[in-house]
C-alpha atoms as a PDB file:
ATOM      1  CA  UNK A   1     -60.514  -7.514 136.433  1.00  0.00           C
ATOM      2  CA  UNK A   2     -58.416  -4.871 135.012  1.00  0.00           C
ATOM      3  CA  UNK A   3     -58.686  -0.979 137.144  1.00  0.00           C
ATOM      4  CA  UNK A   4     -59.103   1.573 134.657  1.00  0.00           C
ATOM      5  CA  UNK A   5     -56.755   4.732 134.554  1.00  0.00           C
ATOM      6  CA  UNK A   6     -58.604   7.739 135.205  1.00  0.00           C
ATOM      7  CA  UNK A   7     -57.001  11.036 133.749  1.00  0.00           C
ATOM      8  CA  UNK A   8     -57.709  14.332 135.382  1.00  0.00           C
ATOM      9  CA  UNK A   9     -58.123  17.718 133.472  1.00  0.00           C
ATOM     10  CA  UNK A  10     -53.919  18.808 133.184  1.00  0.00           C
ATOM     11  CA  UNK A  11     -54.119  21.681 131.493  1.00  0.00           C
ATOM     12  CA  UNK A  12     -50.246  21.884 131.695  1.00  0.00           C
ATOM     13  CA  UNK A  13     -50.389  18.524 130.161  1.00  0.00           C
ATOM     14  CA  UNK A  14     -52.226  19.132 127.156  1.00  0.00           C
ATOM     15  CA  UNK A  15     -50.640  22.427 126.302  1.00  0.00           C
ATOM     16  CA  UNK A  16     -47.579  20.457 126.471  1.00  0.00           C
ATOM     17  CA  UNK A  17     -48.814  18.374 124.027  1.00  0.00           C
ATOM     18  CA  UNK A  18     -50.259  20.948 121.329  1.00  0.00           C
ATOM     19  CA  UNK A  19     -47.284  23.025 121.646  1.00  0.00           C
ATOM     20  CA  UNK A  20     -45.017  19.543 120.822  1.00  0.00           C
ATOM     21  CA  UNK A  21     -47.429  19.251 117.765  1.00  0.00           C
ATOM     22  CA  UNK A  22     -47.147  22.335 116.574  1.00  0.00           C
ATOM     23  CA  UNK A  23     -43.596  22.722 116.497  1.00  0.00           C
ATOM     24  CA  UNK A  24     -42.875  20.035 115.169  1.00  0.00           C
ATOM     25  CA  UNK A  25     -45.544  20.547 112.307  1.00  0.00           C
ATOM     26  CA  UNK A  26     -43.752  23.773 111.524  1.00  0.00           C
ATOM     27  CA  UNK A  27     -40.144  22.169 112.109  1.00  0.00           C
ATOM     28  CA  UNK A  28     -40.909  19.581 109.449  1.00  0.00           C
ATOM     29  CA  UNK A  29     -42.936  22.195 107.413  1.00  0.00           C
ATOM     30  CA  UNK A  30     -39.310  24.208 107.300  1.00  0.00           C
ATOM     31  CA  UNK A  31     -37.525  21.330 106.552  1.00  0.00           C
ATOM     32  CA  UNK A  32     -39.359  20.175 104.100  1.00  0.00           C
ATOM     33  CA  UNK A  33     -39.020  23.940 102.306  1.00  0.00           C
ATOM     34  CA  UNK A  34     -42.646  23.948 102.187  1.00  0.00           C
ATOM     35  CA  UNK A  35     -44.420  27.433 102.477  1.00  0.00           C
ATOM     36  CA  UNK A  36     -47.647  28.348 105.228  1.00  0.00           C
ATOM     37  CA  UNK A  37     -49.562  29.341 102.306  1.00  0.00           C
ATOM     38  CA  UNK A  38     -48.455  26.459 100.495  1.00  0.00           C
ATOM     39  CA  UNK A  39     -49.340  23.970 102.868  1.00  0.00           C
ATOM     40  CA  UNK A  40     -52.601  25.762 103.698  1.00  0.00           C
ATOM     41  CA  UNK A  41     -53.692  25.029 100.426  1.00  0.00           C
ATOM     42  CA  UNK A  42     -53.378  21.802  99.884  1.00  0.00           C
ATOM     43  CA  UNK A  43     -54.964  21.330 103.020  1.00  0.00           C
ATOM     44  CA  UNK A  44     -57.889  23.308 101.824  1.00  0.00           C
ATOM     45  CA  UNK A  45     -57.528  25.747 104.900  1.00  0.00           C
ATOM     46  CA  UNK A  46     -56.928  29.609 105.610  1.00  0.00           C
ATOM     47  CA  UNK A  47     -53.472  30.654 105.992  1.00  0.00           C
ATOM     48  CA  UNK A  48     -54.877  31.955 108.920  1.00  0.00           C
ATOM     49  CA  UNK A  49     -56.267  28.775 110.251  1.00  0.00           C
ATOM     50  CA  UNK A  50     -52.763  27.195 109.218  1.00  0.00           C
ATOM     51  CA  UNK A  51     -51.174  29.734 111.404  1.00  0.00           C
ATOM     52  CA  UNK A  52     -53.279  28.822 114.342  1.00  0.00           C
ATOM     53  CA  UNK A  53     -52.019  25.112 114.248  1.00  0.00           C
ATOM     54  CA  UNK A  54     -48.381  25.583 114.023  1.00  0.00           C
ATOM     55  CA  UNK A  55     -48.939  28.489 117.448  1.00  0.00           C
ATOM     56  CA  UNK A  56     -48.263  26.288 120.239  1.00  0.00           C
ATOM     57  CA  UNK A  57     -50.029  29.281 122.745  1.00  0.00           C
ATOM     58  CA  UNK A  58     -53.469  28.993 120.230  1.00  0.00           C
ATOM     59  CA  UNK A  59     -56.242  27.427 122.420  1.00  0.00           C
ATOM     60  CA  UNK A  60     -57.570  25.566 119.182  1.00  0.00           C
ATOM     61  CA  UNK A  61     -56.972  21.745 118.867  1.00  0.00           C
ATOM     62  CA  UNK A  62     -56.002  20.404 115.726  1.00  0.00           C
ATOM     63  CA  UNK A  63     -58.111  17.491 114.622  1.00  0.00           C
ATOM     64  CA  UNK A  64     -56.851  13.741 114.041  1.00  0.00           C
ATOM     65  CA  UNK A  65     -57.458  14.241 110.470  1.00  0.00           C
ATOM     66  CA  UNK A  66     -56.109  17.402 109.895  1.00  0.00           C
ATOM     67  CA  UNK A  67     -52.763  16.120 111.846  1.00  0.00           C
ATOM     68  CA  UNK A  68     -53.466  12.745 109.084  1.00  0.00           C
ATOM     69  CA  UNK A  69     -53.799  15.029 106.378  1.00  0.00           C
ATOM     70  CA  UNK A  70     -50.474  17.211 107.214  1.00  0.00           C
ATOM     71  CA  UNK A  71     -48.503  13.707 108.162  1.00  0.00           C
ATOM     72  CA  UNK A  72     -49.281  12.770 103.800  1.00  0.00           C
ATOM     73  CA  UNK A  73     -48.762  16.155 102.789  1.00  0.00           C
ATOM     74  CA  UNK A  74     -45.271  16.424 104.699  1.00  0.00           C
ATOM     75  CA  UNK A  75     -44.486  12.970 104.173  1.00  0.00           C
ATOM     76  CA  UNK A  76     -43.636  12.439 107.679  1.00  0.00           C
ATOM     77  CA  UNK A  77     -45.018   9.480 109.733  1.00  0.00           C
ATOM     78  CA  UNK A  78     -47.793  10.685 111.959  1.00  0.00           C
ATOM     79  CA  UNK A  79     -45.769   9.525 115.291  1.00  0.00           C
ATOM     80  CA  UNK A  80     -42.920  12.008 114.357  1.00  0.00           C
ATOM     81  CA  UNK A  81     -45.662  15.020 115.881  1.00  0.00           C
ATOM     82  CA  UNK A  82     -45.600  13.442 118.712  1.00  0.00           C
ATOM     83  CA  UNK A  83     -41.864  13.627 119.512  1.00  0.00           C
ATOM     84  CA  UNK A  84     -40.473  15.905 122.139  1.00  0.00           C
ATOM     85  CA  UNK A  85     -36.893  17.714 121.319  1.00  0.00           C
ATOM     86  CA  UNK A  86     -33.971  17.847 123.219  1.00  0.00           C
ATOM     87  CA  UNK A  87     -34.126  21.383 125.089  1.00  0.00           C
ATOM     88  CA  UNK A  88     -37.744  22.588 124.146  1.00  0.00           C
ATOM     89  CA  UNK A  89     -40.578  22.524 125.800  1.00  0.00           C
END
């Protein structure tokens, strides 16, 4: 029978994670040439709740969708969020 992996609570962990998502929402956002308030709007959000995503110190999660949503809009695959730079972090 297979032992499941238990993960503990890491906060370090997951504000690793966020703040690798968010930068790399607003890196490809900037590349891209495309605008917060832009962006925002095709989302259907605030600017403000834009904002919020792309600061990697916000305590707010962004949802699977939303991060689903911005992958179409941005036309980046969704796995490209998830990749950590060289030197950041």
């Amino acid at each position: 029978m297979k032992q499941l992996i238990h993960f503990t609570e890491d906060v370090d962990f997951k504000e690793n994670v966020k703040a690798m998502i968010c930068q790399n929402i607003k890196k490809y956002r900037k590349e891209k040439g495309i605008r917060l308030m832009d962006l925002a709007e095709q989302l259907d959000v605030s600017v403000n709740h834009l904002k919020r995503i792309e600061a990697k110190n916000d305590r707010n999660n962004i949802s699977l969708m939303t991060l689903y949503k911005i992958s179409i809009l941005l036309d980046v695959r969704i796995d490209k969020f998830f990749e950590e730079e060289e030197n950041s972090i």
